[in-house]
Protein backbone atom coordinates (compact mmCIF):
# COMPACT_ATOMS: atom_id res chain seq x y z
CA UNK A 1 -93.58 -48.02 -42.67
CA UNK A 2 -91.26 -48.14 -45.85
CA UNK A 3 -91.93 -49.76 -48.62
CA UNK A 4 -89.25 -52.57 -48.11
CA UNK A 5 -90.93 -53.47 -44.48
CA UNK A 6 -94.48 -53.53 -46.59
CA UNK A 7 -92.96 -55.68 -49.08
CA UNK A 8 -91.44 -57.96 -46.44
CA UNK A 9 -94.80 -58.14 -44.75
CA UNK A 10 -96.73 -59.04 -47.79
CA UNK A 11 -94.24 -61.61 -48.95
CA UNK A 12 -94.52 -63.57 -44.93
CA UNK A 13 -98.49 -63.06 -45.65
CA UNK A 14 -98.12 -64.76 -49.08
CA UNK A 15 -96.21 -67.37 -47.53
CA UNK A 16 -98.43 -68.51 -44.73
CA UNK A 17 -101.41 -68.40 -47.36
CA UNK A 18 -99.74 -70.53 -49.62
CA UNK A 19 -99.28 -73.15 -47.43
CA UNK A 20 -102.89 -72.95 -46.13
CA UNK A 21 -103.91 -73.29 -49.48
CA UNK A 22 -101.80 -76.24 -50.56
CA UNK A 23 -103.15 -77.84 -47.44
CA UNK A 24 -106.55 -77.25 -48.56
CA UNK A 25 -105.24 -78.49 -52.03
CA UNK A 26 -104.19 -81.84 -50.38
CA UNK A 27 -107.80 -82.17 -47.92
CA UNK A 28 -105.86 -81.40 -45.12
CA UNK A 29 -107.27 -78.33 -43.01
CA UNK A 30 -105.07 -77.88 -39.87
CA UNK A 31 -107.83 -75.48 -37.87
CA UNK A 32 -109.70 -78.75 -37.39
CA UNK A 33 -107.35 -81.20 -37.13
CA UNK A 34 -106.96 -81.85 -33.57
CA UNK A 35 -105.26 -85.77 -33.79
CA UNK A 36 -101.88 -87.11 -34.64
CA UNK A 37 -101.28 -90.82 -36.28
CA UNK A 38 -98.87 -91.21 -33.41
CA UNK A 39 -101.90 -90.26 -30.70
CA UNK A 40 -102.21 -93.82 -28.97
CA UNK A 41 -98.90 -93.27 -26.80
CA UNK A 42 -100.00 -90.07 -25.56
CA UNK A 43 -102.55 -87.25 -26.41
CA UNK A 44 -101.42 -84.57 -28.92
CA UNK A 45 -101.16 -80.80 -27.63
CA UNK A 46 -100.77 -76.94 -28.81
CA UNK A 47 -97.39 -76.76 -30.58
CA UNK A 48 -94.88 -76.00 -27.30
CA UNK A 49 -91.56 -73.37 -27.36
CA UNK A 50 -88.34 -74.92 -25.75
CA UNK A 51 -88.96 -73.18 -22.56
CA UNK A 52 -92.65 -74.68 -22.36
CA UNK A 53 -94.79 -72.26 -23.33
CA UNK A 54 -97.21 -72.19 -26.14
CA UNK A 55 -97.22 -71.20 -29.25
CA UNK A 56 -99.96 -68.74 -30.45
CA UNK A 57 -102.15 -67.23 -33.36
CA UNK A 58 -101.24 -68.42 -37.22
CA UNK A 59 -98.42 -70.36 -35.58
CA UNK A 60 -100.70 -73.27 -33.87
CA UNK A 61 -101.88 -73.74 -37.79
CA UNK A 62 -98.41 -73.78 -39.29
CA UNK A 63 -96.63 -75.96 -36.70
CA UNK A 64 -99.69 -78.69 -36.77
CA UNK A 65 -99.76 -78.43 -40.38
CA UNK A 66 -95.82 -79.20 -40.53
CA UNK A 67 -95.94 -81.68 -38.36
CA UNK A 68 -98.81 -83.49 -40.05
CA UNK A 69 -96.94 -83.17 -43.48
CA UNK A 70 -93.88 -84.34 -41.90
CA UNK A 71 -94.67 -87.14 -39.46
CA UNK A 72 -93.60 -85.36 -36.29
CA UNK A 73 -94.49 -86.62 -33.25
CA UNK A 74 -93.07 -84.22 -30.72
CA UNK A 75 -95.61 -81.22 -29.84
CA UNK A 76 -92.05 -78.66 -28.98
CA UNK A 77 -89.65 -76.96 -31.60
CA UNK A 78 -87.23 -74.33 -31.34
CA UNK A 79 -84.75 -72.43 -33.18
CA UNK A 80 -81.39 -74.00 -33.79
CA UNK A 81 -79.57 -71.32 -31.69
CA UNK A 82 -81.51 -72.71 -29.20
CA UNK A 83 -80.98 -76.32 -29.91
CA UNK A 84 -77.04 -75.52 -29.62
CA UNK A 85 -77.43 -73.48 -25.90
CA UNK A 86 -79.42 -76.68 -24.72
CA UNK A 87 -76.29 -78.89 -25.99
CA UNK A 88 -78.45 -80.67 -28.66
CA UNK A 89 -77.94 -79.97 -32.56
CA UNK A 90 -79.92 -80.27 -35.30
CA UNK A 91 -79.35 -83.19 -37.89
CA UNK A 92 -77.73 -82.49 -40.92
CA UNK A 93 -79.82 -82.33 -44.08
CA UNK A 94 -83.57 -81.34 -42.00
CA UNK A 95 -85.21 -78.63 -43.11
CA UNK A 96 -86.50 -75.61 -40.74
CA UNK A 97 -90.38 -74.25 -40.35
CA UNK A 98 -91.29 -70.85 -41.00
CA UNK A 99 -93.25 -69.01 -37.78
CA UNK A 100 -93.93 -65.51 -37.31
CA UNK A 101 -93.44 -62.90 -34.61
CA UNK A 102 -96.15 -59.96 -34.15
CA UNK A 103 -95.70 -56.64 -32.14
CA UNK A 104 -95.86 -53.09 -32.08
CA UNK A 105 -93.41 -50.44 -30.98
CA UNK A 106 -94.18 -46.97 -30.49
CA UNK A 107 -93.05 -44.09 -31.97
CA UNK A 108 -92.98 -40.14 -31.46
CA UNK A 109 -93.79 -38.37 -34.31
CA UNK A 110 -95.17 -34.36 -34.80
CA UNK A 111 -98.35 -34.16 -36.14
CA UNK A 112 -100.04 -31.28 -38.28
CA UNK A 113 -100.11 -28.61 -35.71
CA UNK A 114 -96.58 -29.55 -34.33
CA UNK A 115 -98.03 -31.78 -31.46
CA UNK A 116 -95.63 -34.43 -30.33
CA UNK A 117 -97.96 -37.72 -30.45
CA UNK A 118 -97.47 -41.31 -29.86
CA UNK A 119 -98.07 -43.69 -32.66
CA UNK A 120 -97.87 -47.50 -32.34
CA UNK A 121 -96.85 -49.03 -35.45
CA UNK A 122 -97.08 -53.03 -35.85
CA UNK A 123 -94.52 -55.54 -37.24
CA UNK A 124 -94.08 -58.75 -38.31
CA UNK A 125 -91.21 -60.97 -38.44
CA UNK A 126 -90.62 -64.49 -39.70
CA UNK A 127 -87.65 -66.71 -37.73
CA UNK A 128 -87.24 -70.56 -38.37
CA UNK A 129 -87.92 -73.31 -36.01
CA UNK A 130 -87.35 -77.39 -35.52
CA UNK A 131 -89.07 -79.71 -34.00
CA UNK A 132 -87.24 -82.06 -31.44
CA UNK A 133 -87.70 -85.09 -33.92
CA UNK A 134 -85.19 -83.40 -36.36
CA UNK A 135 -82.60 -82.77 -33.31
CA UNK A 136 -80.43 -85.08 -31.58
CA UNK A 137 -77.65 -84.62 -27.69
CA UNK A 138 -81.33 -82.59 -26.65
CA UNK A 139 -81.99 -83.08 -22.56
CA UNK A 140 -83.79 -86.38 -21.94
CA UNK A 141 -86.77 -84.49 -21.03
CA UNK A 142 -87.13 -82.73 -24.78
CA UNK A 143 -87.82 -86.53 -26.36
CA UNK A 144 -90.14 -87.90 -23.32
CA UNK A 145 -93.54 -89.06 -24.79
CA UNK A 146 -96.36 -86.69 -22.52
CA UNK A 147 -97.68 -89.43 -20.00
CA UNK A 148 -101.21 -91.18 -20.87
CA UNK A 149 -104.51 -89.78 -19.22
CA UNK A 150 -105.07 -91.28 -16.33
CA UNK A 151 -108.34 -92.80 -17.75
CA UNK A 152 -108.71 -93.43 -21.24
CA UNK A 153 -111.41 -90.64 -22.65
CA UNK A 154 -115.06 -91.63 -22.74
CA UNK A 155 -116.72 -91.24 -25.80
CA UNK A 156 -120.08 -88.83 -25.02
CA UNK A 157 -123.09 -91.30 -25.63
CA UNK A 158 -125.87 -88.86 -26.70
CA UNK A 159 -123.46 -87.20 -29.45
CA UNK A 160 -122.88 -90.50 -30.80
CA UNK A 161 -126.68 -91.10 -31.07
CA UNK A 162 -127.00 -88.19 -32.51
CA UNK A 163 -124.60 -88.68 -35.77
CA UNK A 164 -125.83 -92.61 -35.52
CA UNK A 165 -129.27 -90.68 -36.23
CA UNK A 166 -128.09 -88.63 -39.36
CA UNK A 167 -127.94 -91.67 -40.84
CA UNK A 168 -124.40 -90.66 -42.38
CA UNK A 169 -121.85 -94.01 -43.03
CA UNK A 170 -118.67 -93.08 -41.02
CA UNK A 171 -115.52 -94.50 -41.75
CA UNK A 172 -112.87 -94.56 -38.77
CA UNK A 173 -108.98 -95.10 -39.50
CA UNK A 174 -106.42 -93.36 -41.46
CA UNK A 175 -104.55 -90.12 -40.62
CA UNK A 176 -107.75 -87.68 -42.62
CA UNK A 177 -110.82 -86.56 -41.87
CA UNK A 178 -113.00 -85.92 -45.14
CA UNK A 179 -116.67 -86.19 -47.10
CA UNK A 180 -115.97 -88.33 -49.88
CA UNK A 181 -118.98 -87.52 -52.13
CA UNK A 182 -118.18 -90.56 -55.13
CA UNK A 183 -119.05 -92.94 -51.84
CA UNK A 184 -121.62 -91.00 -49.84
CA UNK A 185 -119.28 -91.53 -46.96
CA UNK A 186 -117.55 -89.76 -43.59
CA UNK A 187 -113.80 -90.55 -42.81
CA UNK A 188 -112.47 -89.72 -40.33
CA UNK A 189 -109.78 -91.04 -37.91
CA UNK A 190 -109.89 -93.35 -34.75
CA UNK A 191 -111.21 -91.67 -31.37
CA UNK A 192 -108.87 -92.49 -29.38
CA UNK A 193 -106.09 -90.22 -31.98
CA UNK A 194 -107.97 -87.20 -30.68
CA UNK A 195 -106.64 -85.12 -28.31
CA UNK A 196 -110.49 -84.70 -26.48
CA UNK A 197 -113.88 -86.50 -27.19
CA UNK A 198 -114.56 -82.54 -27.56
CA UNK A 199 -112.37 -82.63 -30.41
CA UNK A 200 -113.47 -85.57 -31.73
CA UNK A 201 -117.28 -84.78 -31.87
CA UNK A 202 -116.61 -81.23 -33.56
CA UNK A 203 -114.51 -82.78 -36.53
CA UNK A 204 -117.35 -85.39 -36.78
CA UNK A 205 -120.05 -82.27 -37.03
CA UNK A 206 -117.81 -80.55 -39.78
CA UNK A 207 -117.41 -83.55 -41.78
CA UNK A 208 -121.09 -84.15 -41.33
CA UNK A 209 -122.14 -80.71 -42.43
CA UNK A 210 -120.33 -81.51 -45.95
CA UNK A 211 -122.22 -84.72 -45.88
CA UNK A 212 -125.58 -83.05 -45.51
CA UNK A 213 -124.63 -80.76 -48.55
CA UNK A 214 -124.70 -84.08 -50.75
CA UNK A 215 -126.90 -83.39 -54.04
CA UNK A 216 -129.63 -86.25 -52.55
CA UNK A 217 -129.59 -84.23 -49.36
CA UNK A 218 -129.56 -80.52 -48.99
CA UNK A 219 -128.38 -80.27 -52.82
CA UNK A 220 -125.22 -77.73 -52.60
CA UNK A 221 -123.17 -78.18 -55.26
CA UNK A 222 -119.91 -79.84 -53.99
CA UNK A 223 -118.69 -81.15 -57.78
CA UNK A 224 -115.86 -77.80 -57.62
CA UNK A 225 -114.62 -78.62 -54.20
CA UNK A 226 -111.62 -79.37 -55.22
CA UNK A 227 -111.00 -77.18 -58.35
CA UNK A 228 -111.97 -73.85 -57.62
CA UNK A 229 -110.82 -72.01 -54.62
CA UNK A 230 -113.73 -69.54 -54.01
CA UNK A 231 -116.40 -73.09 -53.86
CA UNK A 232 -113.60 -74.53 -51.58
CA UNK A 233 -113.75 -71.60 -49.20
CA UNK A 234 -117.84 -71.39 -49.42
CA UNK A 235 -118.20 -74.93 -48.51
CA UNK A 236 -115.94 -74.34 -45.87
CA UNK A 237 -117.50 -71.30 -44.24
CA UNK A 238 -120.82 -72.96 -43.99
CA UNK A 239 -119.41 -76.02 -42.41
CA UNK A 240 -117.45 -74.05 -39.95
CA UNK A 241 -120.68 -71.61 -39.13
């Protein structure tokens, strides 16, 4: 690999970790945020290519977290090449999303006793999506709303006996789920915003976990949270273990 392809690597790693961190920064952590504000017309899925399939890896993170920071709504973006073959454009003014692409190709090379070998060698490669809210003349199909469950999801009674037993106060409404310590209090947002009572219940655990950490409780220190990374990421691991 030469050293501009290493360079170009490290700067698309840098990239994707600062925006992971200035989620973090804001109490926002993607990997567990499984609802969308707009949630009531129509359950929220894995971030969606133009030709329907999904979107994989680092890329779920950085499309939720977009749309989350941005207000979007529909779960599909594409590049704007695409947007033009489909007869659609994107609106003047919007800015694009940074994903990535990952491979490997393989190459013949001679080793040191002259041997031909095979040697796969990985990339990486950053392109720039939309999402269909920032695109208009887009196929009707690209701005329907997916239809409602058939049923509205039931919430799962003995998990909700079992945080009503923590004794934690949860808060439901907003667009955030979070511990705020200065109240002694869980936030976190409606059920019915969640894609899955599944989802639902394993936000509530992580949020709980942070609760429990609470100097009156199990007495981890929680007071550089928000100031220093490397407390940030502890707190994290333990409430994702």
């Amino acid at each position: 690999m030469t050293g501009k392809e290493t360079k170009s690597r490290a700067a698309i790693y840098a990239r994707i970790t600062d925006r992971i961190v200035a989620d973090l920064e804001r109490g926002v952590r993607p990997w567990v945020q499984p609802w969308s504000a707009a949630n009531g017309a129509g359950r929220i899925t894995r971030p969606m290519r133009h030709n329907g399939l999904p979107y994989q890896g680092i890329n779920v993170v950085l499309l939720w977290s977009e749309a989350v920071a941005r207000g979007f709504a529909s779960p599909i973006w594409m590049t704007f090449k695409q947007a033009l073959e489909l007869g659609g454009n994107v609106r003047k003014g919007e800015t694009a999303t940074t994903v990535v692409y990952a491979n490997r190709f393989t190459r013949t090379e001679t080793d040191e006793h002259g041997d031909e070998v095979e040697r796969a060698i990985p990339f990486l490669r950053a392109y720039s999506v939309f999402c269909v809210d920032q695109m208009d003349g887009l196929p009707e199909h690209f701005y329907g709303r997916p239809a409602a469950p058939a049923a509205p999801a039931q919430r799962i009674a003995h998990a909700d006996a079992f945080f009503a037993n923590t004794g934690a106060a949860i808060r439901h409404g907003g667009d955030k789920a979070f511990f705020a310590p200065s109240l002694d209090l869980i936030q976190i947002p409606p059920f019915e915003s969640f894609r899955d009572p599944e989802s639902y219940y394993a936000t509530l655990a992580h949020e709980t976990v942070h609760w429990a950490g609470a100097e009156h409780r199990l007495n981890r220190d929680l007071s550089r949270y928000h100031s220093d990374r490397s407390e940030r990421a502890r707190e994290e691991l333990i409430a994702l273990s």
